[in-house]
N, C-alpha and C. Protein backbone atom coordinates (compact mmCIF):
# COMPACT_ATOMS: atom_id res chain seq x y z
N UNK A 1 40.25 47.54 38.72
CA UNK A 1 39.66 46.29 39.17
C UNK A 1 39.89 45.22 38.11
N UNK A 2 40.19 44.04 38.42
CA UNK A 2 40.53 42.78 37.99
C UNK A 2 39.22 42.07 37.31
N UNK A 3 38.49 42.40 36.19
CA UNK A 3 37.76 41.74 35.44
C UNK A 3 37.65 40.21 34.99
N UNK A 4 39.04 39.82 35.03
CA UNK A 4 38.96 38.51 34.57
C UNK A 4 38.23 37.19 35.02
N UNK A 5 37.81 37.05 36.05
CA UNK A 5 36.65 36.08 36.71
C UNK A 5 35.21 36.43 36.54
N UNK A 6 35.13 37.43 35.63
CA UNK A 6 34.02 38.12 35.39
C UNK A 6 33.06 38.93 34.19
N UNK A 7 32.23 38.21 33.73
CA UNK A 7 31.91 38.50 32.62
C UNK A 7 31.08 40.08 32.72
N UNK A 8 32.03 40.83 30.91
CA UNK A 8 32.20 41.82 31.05
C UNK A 8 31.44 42.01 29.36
N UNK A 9 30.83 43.29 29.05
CA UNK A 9 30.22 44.03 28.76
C UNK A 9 30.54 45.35 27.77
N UNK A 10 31.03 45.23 26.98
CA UNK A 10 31.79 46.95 26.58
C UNK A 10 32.26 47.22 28.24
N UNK A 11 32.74 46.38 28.50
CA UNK A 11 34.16 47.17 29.70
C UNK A 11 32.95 47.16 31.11
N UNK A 12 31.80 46.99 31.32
CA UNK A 12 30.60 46.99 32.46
C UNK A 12 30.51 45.44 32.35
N UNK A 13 30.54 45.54 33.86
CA UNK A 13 30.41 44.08 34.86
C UNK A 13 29.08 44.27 34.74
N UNK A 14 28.43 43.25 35.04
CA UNK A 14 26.73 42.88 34.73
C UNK A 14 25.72 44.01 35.71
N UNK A 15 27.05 43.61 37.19
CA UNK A 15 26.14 44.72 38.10
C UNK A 15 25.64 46.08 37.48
N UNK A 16 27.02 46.85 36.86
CA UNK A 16 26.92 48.06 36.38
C UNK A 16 25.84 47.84 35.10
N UNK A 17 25.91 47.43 34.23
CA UNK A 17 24.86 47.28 33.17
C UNK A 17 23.42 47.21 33.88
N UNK A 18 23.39 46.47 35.12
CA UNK A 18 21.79 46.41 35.53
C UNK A 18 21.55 47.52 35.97
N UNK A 19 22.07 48.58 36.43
CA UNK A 19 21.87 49.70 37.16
C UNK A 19 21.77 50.77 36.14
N UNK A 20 22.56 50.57 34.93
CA UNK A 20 22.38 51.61 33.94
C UNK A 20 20.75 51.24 33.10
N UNK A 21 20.34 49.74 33.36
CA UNK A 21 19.46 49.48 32.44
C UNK A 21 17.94 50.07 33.54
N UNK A 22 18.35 49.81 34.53
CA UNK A 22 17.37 50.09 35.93
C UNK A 22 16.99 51.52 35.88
N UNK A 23 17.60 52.23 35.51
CA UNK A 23 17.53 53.92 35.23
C UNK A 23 17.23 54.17 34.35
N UNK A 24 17.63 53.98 33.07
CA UNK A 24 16.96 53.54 31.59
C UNK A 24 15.81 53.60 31.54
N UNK A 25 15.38 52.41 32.17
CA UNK A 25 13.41 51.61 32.37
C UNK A 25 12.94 52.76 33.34
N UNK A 26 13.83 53.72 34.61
CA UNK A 26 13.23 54.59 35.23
C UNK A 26 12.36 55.39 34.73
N UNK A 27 13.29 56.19 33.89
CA UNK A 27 13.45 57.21 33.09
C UNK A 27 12.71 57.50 31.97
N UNK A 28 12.21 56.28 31.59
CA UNK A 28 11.98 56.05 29.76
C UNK A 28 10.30 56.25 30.02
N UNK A 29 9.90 55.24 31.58
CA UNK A 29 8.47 55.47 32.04
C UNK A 29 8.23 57.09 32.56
N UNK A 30 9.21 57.25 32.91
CA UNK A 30 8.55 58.79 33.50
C UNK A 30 8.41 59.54 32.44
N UNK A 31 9.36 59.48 31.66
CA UNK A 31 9.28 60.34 30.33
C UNK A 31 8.66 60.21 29.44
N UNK A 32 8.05 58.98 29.24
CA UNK A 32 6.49 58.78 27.93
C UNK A 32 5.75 59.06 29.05
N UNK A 33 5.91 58.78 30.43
CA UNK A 33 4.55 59.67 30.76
C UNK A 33 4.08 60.95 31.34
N UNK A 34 5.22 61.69 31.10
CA UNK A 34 5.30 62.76 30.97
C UNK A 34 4.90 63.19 29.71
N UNK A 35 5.25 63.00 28.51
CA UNK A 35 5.54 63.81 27.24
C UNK A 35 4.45 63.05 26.55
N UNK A 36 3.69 62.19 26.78
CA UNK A 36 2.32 61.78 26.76
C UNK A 36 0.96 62.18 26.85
N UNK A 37 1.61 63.23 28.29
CA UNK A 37 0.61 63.25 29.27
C UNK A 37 -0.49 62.86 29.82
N UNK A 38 0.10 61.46 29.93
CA UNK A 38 -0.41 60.03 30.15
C UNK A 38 -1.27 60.35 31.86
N UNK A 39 -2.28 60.22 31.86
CA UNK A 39 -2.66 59.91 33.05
C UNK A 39 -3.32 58.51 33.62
N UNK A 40 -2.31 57.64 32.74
CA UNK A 40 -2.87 56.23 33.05
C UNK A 40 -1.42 55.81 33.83
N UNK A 41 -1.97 55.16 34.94
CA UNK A 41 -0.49 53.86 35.60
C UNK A 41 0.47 53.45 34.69
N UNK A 42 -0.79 52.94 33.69
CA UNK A 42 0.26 51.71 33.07
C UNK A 42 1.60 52.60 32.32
N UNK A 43 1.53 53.85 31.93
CA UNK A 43 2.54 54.23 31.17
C UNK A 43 3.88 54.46 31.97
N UNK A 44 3.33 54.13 33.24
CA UNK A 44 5.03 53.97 34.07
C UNK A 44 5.65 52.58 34.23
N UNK A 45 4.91 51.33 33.24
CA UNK A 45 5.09 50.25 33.22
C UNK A 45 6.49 49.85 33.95
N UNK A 46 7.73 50.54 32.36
CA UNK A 46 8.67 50.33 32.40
C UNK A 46 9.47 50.53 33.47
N UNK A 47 9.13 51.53 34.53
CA UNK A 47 9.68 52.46 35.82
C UNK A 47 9.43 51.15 36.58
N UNK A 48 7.70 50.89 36.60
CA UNK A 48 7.67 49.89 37.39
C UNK A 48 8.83 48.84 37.75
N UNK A 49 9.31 47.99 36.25
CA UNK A 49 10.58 47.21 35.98
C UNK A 49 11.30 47.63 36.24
N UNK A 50 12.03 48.72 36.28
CA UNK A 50 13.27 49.14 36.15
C UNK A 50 13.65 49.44 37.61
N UNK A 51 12.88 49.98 38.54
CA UNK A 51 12.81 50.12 39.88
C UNK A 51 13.43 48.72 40.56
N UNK A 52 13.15 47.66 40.22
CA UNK A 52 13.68 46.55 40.82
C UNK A 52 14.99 46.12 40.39
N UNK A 53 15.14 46.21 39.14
CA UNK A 53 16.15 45.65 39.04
C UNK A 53 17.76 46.66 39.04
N UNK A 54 16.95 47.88 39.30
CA UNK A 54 17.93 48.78 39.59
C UNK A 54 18.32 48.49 41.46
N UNK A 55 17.54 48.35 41.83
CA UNK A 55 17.64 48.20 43.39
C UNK A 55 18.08 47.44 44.19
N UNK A 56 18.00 46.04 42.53
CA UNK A 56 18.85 44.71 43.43
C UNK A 56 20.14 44.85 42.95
N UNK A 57 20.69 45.58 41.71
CA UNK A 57 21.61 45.81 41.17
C UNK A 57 22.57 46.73 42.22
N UNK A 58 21.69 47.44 42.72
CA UNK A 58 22.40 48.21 43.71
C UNK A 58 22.76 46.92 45.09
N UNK A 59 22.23 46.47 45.82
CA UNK A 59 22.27 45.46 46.56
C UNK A 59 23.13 44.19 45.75
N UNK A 60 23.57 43.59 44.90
CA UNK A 60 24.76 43.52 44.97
C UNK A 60 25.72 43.73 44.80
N UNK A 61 26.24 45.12 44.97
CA UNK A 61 27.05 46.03 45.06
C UNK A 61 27.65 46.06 47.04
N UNK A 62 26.30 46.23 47.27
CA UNK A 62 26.02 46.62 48.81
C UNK A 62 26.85 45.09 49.59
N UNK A 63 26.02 44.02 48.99
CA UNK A 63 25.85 42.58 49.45
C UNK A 63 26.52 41.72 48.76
N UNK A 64 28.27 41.23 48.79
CA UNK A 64 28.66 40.66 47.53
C UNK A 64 28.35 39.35 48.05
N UNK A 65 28.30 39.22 48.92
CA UNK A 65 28.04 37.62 49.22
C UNK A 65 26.58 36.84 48.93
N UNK A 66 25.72 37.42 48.29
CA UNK A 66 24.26 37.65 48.41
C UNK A 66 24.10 37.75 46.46
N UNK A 67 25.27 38.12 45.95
CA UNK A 67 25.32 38.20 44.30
C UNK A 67 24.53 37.22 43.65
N UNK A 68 24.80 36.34 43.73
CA UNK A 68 24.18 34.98 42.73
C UNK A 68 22.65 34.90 43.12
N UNK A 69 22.09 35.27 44.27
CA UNK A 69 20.51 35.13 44.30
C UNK A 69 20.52 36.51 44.24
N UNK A 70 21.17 37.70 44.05
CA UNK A 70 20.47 39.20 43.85
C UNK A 70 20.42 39.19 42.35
N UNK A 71 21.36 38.25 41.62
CA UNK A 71 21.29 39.02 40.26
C UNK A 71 19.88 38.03 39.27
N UNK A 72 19.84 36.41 40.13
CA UNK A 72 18.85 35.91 39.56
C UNK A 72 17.27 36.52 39.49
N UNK A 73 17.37 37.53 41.25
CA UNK A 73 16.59 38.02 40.45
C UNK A 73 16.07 39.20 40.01
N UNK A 74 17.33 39.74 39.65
CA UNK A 74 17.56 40.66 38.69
C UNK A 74 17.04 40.68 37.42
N UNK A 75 17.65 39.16 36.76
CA UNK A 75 17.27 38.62 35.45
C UNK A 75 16.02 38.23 35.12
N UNK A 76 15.35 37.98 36.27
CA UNK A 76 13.76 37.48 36.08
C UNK A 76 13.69 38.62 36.19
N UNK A 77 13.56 39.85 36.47
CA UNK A 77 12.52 40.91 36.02
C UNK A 77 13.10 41.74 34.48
N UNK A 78 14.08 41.34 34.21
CA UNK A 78 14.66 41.65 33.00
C UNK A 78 13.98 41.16 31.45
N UNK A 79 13.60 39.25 32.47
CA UNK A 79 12.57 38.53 31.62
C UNK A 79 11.19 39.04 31.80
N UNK A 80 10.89 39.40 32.92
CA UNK A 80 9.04 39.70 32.65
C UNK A 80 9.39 41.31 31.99
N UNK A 81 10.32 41.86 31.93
CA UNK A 81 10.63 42.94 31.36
C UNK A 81 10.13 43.07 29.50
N UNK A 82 11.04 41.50 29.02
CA UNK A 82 10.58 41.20 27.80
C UNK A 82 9.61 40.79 27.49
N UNK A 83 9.23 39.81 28.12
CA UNK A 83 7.88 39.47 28.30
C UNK A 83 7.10 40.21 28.28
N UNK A 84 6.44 41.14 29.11
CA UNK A 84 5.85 42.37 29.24
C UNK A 84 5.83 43.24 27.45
N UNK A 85 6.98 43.51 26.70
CA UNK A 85 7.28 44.00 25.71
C UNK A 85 6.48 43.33 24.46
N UNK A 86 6.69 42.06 25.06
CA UNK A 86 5.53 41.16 23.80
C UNK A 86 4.08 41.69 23.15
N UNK A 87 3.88 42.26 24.86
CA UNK A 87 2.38 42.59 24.05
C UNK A 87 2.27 43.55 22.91
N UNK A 88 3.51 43.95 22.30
CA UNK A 88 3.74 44.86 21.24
C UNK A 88 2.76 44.16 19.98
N UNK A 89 3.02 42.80 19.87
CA UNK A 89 2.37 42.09 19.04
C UNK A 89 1.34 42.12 18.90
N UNK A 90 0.27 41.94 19.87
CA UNK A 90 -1.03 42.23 19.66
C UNK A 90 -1.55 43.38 18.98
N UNK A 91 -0.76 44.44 18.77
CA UNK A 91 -1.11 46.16 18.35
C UNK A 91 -0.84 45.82 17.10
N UNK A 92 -0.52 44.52 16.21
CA UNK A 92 0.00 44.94 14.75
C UNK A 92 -0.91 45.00 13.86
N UNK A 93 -2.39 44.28 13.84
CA UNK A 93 -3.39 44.92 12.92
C UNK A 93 -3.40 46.57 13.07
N UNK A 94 -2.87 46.93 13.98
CA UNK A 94 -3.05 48.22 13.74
C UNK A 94 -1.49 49.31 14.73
N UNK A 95 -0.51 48.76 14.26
CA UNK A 95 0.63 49.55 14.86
C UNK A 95 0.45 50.89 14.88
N UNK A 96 1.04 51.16 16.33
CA UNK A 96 1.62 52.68 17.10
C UNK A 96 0.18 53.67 16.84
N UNK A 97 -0.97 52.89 16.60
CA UNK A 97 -2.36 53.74 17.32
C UNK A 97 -1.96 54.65 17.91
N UNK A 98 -1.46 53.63 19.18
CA UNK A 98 -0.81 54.85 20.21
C UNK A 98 0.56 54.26 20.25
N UNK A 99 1.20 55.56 19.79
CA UNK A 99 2.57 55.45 19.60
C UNK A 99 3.25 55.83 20.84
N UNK A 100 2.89 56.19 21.76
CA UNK A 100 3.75 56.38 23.02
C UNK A 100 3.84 54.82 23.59
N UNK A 101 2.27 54.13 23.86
CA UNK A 101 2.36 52.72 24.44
C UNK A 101 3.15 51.62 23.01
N UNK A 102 2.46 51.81 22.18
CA UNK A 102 3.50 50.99 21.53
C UNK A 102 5.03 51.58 21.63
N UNK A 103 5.66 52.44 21.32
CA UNK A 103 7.03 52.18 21.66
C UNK A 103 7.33 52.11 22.74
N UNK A 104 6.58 52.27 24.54
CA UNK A 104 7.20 51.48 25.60
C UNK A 104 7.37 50.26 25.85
N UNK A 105 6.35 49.48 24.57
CA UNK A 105 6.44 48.08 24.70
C UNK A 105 7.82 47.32 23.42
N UNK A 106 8.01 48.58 22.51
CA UNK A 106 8.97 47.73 21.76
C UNK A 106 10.12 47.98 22.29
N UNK A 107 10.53 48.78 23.41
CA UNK A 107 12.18 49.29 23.67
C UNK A 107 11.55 48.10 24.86
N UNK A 108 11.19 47.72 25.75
CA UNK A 108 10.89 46.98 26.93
C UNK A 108 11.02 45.26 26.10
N UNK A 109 10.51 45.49 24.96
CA UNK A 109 10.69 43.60 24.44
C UNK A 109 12.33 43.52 23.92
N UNK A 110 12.88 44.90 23.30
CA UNK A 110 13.99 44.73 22.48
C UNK A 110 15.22 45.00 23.76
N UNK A 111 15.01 45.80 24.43
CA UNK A 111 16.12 46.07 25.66
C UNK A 111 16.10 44.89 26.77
N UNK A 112 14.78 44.31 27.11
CA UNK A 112 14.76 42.91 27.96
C UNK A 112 15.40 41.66 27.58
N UNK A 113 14.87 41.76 26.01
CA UNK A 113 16.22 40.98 25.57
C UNK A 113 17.07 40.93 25.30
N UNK A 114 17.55 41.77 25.24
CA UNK A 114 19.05 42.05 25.18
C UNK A 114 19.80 41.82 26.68
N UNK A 115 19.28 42.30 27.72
CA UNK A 115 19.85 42.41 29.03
C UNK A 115 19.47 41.10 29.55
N UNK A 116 18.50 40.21 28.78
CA UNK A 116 18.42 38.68 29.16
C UNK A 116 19.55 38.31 29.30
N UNK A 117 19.99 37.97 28.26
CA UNK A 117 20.60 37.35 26.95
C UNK A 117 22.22 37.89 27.62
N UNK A 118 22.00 38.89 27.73
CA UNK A 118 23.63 39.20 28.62
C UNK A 118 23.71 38.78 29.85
N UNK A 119 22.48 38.76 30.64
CA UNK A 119 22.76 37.68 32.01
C UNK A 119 22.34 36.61 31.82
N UNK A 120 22.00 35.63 31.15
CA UNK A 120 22.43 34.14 30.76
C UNK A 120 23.52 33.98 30.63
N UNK A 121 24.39 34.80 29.77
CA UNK A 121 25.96 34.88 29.30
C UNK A 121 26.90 35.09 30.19
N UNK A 122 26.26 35.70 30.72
CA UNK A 122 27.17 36.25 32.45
C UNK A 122 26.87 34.50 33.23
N UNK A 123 25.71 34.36 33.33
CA UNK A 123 25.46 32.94 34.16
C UNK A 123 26.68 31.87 33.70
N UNK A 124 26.38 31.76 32.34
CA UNK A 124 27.46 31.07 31.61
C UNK A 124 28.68 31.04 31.88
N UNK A 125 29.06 32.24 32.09
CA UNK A 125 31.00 32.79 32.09
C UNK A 125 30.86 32.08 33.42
N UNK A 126 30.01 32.21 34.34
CA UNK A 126 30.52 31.99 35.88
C UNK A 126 30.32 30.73 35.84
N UNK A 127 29.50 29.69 35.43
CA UNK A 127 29.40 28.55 35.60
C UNK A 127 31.18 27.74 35.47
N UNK A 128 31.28 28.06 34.08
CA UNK A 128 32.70 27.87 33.49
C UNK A 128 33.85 28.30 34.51
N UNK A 129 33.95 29.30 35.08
CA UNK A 129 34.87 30.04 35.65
C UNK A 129 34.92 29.36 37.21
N UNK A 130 33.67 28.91 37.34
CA UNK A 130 33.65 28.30 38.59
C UNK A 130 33.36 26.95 38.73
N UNK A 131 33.49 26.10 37.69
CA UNK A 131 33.83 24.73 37.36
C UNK A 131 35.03 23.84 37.55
């Protein structure tokens, strides 16, 4: 496949990165709350997130004509993703108390932004590309 109209990733088109990050956030909630043995909601936070943006990631795959409003909002839950991660801050008089919820909130502030920050960049390439 012909990459060049398309901003790319270590070699992953944005779609593919959202779907790997969507499984990631699946995975990461089931597994602190599993290995937790968390019997609170919130420790599937991240699943929560990751469920969507894996799903729209999949849908524009499904829907290419539908891309530019599936991936925006893709990226907004990528942002309440980081967002969400913030509340890491509040725990620092007293960091990783609980070290399972604090590190779902520092991989959720540090991975949201990162996957921001790569679909702004992606927004970017296409703006340009389609200028």
């Amino acid at each position: 496949m012909d990459y060049k109209n398309e901003y790319t990733f270590i070699g992953l088109t944005m779609e593919n990165i959202s779907l790997i990050y969507g499984v990631f956030l699946i995975l990461w909630g089931i597994g602190v709350s599993y290995l937790s043995a968390s019997n609170s909601i919130t420790s599937y936070i991240p699943s929560m997130f990751g469920l969507p943006i894996f799903l729209f990631a999949i849908l524009t795959l499904l829907i290419p004509s539908k891309k530019k409003l599936l991936m925006h909002i893709v990226v907004t839950f990528g942002l309440i993703t980081f967002l969400g991660g913030l509340d890491f801050f509040r725990s620092l008089g007293n960091p990783f108390e609980n070290a399972w919820a604090d590190s779902s909130k520092l991989i959720m502030m540090i991975t949201g932004f990162i996957f921001t920050l790569l679909c702004v960049k992606s927004f970017i390439f296409a703006r340009k590309i389609n200028s």
